[in-house]
C-alpha atoms as a PDB file:
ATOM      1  CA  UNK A   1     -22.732   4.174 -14.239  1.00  0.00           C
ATOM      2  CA  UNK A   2     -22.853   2.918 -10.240  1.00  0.00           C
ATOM      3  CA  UNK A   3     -19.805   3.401  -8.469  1.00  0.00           C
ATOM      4  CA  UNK A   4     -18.792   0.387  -7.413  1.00  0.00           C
ATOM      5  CA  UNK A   5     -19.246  -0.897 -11.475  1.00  0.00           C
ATOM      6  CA  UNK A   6     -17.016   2.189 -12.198  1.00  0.00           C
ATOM      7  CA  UNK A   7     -14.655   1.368 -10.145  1.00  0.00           C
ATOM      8  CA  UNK A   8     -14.514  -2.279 -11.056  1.00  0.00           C
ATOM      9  CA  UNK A   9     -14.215  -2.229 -14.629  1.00  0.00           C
ATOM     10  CA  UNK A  10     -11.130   1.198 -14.088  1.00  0.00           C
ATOM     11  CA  UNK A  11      -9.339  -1.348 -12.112  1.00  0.00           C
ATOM     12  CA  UNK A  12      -9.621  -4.130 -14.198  1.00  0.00           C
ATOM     13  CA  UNK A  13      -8.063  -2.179 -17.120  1.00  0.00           C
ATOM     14  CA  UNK A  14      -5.529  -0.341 -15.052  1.00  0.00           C
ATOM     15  CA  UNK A  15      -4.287  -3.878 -13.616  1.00  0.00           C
ATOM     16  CA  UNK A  16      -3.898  -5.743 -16.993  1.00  0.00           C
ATOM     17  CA  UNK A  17      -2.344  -2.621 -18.817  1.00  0.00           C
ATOM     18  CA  UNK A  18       0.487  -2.333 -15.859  1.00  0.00           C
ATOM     19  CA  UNK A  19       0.657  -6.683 -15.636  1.00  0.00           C
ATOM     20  CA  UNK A  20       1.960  -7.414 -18.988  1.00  0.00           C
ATOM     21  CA  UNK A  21       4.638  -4.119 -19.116  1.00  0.00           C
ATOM     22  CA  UNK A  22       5.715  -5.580 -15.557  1.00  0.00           C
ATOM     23  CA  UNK A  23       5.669  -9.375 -15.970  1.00  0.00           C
ATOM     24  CA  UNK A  24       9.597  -9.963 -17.132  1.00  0.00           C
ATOM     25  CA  UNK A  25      10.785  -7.866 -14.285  1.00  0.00           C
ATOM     26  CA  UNK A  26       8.922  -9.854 -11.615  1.00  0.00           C
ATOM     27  CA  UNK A  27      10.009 -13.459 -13.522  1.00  0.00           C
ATOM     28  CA  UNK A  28      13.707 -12.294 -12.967  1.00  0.00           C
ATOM     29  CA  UNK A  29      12.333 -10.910  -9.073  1.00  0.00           C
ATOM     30  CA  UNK A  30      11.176 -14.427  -8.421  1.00  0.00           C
ATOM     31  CA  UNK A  31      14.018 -16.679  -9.731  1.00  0.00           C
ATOM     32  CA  UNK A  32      16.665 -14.474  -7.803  1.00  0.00           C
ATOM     33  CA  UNK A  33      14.480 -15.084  -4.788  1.00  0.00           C
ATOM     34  CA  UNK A  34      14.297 -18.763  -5.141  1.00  0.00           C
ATOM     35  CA  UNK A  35      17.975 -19.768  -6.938  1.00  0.00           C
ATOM     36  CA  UNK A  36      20.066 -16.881  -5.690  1.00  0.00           C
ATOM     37  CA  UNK A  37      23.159 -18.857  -6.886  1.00  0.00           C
ATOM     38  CA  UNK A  38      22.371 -19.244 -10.170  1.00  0.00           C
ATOM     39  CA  UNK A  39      20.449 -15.926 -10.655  1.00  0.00           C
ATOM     40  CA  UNK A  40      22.572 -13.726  -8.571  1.00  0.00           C
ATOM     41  CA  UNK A  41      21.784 -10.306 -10.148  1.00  0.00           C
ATOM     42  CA  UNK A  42      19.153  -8.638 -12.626  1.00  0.00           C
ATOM     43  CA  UNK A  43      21.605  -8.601 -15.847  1.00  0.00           C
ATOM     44  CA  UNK A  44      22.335 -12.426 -14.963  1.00  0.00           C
ATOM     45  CA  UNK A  45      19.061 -13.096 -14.538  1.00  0.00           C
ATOM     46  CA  UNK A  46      18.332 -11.601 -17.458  1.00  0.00           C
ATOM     47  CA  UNK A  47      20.911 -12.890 -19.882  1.00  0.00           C
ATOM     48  CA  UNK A  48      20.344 -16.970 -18.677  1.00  0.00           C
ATOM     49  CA  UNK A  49      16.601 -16.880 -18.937  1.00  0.00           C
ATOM     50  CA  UNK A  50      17.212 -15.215 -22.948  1.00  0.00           C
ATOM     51  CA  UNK A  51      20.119 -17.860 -23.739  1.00  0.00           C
ATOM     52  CA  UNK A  52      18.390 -20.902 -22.024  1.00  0.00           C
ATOM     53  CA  UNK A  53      14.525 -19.700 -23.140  1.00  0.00           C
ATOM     54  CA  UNK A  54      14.388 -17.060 -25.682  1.00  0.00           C
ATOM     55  CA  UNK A  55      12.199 -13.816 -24.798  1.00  0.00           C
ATOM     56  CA  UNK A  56       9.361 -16.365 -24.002  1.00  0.00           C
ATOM     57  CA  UNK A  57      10.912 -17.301 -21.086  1.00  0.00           C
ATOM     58  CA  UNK A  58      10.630 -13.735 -19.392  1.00  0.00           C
ATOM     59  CA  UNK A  59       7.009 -14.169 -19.717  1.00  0.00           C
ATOM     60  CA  UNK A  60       6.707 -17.248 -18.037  1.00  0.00           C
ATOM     61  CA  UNK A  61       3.665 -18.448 -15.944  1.00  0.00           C
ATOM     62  CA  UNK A  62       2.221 -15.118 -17.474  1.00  0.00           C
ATOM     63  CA  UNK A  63      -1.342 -16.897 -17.627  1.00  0.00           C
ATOM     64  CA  UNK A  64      -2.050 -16.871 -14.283  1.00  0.00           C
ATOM     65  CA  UNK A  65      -2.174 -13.364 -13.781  1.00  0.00           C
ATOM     66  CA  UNK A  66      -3.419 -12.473 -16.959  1.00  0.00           C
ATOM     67  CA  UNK A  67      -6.461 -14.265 -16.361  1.00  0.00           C
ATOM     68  CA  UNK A  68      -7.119 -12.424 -12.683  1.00  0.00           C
ATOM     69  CA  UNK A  69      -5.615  -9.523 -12.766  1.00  0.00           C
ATOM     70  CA  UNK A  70      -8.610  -7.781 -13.956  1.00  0.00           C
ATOM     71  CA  UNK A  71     -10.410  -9.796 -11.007  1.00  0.00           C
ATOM     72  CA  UNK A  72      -7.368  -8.714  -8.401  1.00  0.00           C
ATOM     73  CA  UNK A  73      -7.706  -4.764  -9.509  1.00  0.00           C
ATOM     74  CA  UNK A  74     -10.940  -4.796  -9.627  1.00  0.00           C
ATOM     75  CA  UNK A  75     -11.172  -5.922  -6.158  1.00  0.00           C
ATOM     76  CA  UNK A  76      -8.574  -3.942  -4.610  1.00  0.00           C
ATOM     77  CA  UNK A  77      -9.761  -0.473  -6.085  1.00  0.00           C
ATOM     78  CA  UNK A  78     -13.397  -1.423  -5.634  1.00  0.00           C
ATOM     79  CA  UNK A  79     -12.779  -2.843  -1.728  1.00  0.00           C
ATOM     80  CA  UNK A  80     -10.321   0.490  -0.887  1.00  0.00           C
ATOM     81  CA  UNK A  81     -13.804   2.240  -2.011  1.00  0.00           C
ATOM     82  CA  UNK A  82     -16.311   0.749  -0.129  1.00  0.00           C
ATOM     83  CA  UNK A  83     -13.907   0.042   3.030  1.00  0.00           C
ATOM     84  CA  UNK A  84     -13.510   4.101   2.782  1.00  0.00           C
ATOM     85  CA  UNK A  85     -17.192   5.421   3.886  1.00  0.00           C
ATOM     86  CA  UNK A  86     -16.941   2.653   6.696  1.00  0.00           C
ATOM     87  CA  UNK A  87     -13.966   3.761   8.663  1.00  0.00           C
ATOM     88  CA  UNK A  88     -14.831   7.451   7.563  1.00  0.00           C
ATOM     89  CA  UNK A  89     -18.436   7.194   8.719  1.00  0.00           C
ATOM     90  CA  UNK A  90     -19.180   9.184   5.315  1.00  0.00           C
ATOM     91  CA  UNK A  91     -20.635   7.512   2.968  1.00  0.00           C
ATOM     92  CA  UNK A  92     -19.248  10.528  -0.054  1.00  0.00           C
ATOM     93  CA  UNK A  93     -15.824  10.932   0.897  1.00  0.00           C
ATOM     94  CA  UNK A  94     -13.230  10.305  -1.661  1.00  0.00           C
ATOM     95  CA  UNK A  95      -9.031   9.475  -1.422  1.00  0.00           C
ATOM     96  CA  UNK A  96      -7.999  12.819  -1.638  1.00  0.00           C
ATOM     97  CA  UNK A  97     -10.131  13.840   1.403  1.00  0.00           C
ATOM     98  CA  UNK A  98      -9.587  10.970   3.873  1.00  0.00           C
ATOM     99  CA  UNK A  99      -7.090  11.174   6.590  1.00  0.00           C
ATOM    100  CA  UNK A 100      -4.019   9.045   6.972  1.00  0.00           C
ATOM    101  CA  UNK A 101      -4.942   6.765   9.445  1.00  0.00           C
ATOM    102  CA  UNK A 102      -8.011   6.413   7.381  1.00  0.00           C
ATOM    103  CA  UNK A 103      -6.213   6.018   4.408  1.00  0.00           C
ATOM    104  CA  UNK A 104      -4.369   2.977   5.697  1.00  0.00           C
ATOM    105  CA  UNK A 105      -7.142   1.189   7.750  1.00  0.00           C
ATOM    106  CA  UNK A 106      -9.115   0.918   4.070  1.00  0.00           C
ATOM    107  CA  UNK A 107      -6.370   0.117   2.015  1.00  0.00           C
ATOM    108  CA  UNK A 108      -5.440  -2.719   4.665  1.00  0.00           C
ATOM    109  CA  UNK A 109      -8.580  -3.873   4.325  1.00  0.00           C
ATOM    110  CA  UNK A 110      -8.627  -4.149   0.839  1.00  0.00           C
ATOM    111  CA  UNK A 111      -5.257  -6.071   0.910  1.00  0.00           C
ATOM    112  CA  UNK A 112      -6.657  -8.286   3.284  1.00  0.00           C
ATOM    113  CA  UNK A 113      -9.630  -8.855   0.152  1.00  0.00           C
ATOM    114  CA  UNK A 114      -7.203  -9.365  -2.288  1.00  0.00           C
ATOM    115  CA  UNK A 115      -5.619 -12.269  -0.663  1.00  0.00           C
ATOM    116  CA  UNK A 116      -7.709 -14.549  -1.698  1.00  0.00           C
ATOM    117  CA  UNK A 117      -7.238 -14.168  -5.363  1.00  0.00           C
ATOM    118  CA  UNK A 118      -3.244 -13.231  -4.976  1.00  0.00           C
ATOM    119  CA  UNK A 119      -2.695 -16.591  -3.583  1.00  0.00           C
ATOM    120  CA  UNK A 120      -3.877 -19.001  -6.048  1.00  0.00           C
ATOM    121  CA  UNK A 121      -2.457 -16.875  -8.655  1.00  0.00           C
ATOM    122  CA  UNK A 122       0.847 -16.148  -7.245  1.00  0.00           C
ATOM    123  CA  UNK A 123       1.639 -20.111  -6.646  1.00  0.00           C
ATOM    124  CA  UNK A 124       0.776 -21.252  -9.878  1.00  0.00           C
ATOM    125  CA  UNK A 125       2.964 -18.149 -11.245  1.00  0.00           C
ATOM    126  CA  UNK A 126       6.231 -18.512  -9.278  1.00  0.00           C
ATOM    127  CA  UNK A 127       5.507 -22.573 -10.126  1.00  0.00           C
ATOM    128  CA  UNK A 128       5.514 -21.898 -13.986  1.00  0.00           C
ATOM    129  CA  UNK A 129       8.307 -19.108 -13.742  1.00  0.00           C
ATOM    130  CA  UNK A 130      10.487 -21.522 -12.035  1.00  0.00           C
ATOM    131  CA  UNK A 131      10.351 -23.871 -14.774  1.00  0.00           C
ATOM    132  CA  UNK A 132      13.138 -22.676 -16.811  1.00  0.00           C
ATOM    133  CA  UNK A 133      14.763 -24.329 -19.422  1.00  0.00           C
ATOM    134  CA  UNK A 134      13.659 -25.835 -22.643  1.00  0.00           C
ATOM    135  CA  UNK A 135       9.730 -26.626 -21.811  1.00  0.00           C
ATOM    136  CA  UNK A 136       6.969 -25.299 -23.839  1.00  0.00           C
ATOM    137  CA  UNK A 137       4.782 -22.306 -22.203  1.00  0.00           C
ATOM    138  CA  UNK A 138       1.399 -21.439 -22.518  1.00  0.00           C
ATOM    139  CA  UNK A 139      -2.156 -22.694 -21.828  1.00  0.00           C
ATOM    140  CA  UNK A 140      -1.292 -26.170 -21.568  1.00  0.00           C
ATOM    141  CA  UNK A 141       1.539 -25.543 -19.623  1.00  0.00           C
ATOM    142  CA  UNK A 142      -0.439 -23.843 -17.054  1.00  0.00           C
ATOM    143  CA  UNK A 143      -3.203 -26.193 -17.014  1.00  0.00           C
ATOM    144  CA  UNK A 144      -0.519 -29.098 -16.154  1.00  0.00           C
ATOM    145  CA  UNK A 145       0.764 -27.286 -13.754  1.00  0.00           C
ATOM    146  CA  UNK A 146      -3.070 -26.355 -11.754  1.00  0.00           C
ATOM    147  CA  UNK A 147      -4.251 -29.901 -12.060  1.00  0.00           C
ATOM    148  CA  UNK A 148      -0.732 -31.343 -10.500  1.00  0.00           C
ATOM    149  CA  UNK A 149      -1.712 -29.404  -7.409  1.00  0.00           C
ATOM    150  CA  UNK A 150      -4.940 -30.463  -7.534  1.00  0.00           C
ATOM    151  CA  UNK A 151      -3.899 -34.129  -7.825  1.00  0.00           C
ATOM    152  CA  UNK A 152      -1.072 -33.808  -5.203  1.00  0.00           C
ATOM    153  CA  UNK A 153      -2.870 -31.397  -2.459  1.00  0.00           C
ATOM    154  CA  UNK A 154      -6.309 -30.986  -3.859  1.00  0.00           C
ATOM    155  CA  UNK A 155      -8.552 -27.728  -3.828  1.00  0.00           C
ATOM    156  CA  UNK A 156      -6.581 -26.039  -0.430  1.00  0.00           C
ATOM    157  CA  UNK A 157      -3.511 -26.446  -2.352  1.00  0.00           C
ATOM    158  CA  UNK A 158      -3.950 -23.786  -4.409  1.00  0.00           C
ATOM    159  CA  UNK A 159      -3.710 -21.622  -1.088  1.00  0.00           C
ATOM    160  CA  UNK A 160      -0.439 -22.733  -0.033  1.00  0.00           C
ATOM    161  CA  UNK A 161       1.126 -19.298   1.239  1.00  0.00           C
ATOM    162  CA  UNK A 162      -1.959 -17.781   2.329  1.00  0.00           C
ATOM    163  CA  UNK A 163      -0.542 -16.933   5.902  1.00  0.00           C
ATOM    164  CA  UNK A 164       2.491 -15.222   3.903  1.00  0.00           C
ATOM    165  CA  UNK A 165       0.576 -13.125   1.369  1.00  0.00           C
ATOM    166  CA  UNK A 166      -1.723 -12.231   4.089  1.00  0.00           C
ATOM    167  CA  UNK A 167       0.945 -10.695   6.314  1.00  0.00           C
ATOM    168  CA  UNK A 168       2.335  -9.209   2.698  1.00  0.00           C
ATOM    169  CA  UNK A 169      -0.990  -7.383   1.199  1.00  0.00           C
ATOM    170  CA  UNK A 170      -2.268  -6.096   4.093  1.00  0.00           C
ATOM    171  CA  UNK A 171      -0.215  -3.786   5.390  1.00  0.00           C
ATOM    172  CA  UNK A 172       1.524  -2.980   2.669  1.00  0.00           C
ATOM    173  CA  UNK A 173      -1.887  -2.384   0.776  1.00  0.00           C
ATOM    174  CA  UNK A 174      -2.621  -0.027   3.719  1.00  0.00           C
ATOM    175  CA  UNK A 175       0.870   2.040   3.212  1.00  0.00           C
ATOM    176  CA  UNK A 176       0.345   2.089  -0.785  1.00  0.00           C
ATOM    177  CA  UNK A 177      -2.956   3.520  -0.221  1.00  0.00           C
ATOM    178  CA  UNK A 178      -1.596   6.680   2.368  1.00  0.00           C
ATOM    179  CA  UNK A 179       1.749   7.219  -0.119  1.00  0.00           C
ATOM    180  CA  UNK A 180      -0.350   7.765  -2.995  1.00  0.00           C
ATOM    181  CA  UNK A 181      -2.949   9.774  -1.537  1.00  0.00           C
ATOM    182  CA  UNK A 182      -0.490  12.104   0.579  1.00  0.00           C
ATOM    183  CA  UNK A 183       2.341  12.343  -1.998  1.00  0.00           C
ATOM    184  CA  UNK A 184      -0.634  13.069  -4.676  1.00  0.00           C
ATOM    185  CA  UNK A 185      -2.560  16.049  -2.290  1.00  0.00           C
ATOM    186  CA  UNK A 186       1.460  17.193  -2.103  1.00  0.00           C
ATOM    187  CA  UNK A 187       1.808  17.629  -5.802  1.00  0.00           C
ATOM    188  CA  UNK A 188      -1.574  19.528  -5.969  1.00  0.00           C
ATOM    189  CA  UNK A 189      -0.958  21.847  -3.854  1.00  0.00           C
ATOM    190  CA  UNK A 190       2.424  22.436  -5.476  1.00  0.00           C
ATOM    191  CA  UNK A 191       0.679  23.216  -8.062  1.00  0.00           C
ATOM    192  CA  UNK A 192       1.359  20.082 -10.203  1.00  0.00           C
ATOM    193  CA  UNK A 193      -1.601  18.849 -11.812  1.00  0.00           C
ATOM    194  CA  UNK A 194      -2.237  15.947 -15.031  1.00  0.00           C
ATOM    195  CA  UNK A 195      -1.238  13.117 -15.669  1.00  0.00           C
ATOM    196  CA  UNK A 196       2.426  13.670 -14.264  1.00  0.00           C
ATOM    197  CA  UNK A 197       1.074  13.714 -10.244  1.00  0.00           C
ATOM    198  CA  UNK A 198      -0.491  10.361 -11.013  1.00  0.00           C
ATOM    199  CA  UNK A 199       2.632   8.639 -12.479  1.00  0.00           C
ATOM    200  CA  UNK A 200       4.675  10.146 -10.027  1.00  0.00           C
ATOM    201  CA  UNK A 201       2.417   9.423  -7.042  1.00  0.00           C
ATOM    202  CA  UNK A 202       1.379   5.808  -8.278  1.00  0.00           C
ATOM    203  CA  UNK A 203       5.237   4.980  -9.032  1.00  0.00           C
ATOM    204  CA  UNK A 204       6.354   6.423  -5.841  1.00  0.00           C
ATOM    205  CA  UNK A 205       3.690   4.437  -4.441  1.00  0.00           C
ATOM    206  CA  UNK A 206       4.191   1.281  -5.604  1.00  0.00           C
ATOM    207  CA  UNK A 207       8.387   1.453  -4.868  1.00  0.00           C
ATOM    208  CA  UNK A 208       7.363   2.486  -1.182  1.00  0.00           C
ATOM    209  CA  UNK A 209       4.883  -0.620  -0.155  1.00  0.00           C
ATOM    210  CA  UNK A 210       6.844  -3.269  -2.205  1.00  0.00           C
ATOM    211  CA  UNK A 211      10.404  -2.255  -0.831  1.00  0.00           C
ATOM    212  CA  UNK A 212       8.809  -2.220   2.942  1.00  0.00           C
ATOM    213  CA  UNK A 213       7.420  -5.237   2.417  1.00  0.00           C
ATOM    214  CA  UNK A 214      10.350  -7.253   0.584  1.00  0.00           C
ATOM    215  CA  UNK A 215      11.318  -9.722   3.161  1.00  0.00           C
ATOM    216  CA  UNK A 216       8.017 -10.959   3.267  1.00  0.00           C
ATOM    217  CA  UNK A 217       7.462 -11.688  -0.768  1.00  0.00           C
ATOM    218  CA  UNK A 218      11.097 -13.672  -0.601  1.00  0.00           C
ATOM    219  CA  UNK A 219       9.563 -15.750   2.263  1.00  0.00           C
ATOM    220  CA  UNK A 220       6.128 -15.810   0.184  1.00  0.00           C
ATOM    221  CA  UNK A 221       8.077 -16.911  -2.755  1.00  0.00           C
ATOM    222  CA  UNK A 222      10.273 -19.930  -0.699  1.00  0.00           C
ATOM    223  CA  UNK A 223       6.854 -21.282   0.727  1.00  0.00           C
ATOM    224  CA  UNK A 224       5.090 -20.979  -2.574  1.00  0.00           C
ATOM    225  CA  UNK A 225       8.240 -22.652  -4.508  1.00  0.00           C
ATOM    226  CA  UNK A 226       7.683 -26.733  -5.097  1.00  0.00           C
ATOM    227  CA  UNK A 227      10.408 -27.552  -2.525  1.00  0.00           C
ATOM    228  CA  UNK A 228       9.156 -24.435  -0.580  1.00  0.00           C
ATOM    229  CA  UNK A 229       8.071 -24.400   3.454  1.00  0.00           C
ATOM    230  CA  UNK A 230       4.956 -24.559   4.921  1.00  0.00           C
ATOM    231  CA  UNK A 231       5.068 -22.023   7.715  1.00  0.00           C
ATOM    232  CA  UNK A 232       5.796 -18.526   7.635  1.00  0.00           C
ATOM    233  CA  UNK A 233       7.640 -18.255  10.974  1.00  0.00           C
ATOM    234  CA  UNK A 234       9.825 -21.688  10.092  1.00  0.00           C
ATOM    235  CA  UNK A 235      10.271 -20.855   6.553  1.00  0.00           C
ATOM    236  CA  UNK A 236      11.792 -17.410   7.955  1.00  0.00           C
ATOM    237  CA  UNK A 237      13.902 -18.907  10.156  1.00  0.00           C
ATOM    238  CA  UNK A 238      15.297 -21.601   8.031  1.00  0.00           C
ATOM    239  CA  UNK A 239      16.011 -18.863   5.233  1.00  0.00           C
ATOM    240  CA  UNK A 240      17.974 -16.316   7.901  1.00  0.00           C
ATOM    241  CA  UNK A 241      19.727 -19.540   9.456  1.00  0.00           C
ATOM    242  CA  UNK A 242      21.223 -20.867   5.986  1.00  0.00           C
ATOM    243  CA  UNK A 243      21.373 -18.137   3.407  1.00  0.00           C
ATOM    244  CA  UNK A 244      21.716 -15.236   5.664  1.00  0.00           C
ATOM    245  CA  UNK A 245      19.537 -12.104   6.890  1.00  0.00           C
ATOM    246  CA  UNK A 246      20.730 -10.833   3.371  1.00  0.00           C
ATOM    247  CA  UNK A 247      18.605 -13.322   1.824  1.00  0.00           C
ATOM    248  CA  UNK A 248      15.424 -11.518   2.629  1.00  0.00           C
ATOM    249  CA  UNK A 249      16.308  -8.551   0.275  1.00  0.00           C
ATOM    250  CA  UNK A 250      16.846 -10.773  -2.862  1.00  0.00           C
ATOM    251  CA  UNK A 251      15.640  -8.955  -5.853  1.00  0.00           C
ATOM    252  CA  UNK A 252      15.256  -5.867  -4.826  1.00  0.00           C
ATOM    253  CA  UNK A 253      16.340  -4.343  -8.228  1.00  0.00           C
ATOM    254  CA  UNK A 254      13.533  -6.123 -10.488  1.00  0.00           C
ATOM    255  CA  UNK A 255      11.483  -5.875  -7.575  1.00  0.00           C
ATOM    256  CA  UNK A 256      11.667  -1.928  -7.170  1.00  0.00           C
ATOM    257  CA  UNK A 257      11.835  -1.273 -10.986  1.00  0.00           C
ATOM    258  CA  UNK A 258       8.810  -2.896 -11.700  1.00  0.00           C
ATOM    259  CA  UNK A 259       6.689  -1.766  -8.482  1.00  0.00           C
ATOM    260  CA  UNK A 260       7.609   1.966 -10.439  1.00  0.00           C
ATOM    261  CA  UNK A 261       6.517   1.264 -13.535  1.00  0.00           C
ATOM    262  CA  UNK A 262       3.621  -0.899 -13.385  1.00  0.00           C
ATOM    263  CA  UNK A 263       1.690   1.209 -10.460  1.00  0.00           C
ATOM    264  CA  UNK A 264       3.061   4.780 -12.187  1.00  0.00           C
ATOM    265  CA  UNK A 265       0.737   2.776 -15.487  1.00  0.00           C
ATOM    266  CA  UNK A 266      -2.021   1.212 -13.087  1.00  0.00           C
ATOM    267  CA  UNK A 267      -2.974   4.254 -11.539  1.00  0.00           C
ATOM    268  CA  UNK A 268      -2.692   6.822 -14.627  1.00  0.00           C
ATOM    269  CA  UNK A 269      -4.499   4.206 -16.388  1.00  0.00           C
ATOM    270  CA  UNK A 270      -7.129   3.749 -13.544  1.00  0.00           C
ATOM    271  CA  UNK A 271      -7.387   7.776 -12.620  1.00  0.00           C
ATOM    272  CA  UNK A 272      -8.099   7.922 -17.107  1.00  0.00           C
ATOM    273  CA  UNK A 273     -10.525   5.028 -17.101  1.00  0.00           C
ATOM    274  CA  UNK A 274     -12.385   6.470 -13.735  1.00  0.00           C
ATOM    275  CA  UNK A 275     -12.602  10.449 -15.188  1.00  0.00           C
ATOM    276  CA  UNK A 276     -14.255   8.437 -18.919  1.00  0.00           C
ATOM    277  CA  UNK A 277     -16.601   6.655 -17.219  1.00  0.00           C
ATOM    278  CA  UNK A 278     -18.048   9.215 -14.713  1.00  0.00           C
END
């Protein structure tokens, strides 16, 4: 099987298994973000979106990354691949033997690829998981929801955010990247090997780049929002100026929790799915 096939199709499957554990966490993650007042912790979060919605409404605007995650994985894995030889000047080296500088450059530049299918699909989700209360969900819901941006800002609507998702993914790609690759060499040569060095480095991981790069998803989330900003630089300032500098930490908990859990899955399931196939 070629490589870059390989590692397509291992992070297509790695991405959708770690998506749907992860979705209700990151619903809660994004309504604290926008409506702090009315979703001022996890647990509340939790317990308004059950009583107003039912269990459906944790899996909210779902669709949207269902449909690209595969597409997102697939090209973050296969991009950290190829961007790998370039920056190493060797065209066999793997993750385990790159440097960390090396490390960080590719996986920055594979955040930077990424962007342009996180955007799209990050707006229509935080627009769908916003909608709480008593509407349906599902396929039509979603549908509504892409052709009212369409209607109202046509095609470059869908990349509202783009500047904040770019400053997001790319370094914090880079930093995922180096974590897992150091912290798993660490393991190894402590003698840990299986299954339990890539849930532990891929969980680790995932915590690290996410928490570090927090302040920018809750200004990602404000500009993606329907009454959201613009600008990153204004949206940041008008967030810090009304709510606080506390404001840029909002859901932290969800946030964290799920960044754990769904790159501890995505990168057993990936590091599985890569050893099958070759």
């Amino acid at each position: 099987m070629h490589e870059t096939f390989r590692e397509l199709l291992s992070g297509s499957i790695a991405g959708s298994s770690g998506m749907l554990i992860g979705h209700p966490l990151d619903t809660c993650k994004v309504r604290m973000q926008q409506s702090p007042t009315k979703f001022p912790t996890l647990l509340q979060s939790v317990r308004s979106t059950l009583k107003g919605e039912g269990v459906g409404g944790l899996f909210r605007g779902i669709i949207p990354p269902f449909f690209s995650v595969a597409l997102f994985q697939a090209v973050c894995f296969a991009s950290f691949s190829e961007a790998l030889p370039l920056v190493t000047k060797n065209k066999n080296v793997k993750g385990e033997d790159a440097s960390t500088s090396e490390l960080f450059l590719a996986g920055s530049i594979s955040g930077t690829a990424t962007v342009f299918v996180t955007t799209p699909t990050d707006l229509l989700k935080i627009r769908l998981q916003l909608q709480s209360g008593a509407r349906e969900t599902g396929l039509r819901e979603f549908l509504q929801c892409g052709i009212g941006i369409l209607k109202r800002d046509g095609f470059f609507g869908f990349y509202r955010g783009f500047s904040a998702t770019a400053i997001r993914d790319s370094w914090s790609t880079g930093l995922y990247f180096v974590v897992y690759h150091e912290l798993k060499r660490k393991l190894k040569r402590a003698d840990y090997n299986g299954a339990a060095v890539e849930v532990t480095a891929g969980g680790i991981a995932g915590a690290t780049a996410w928490g570090a790069c927090l302040p920018c998803d809750v200004v990602k989330t404000r500009m993606q929002a329907v009454e959201g900003g613009s600008r990153w630089l204004p949206t940041l300032n008008n967030l810090v100026e009304r709510e606080g500098v506390g404001v840029l930490y909002r859901g932290a908990t969800p946030l964290l929790t799920r960044a754990f859990l769904v790159n501890a899955i995505t990168f057993y399931v990936y590091e599985e799915c890569h050893r099958s196939f070759t």
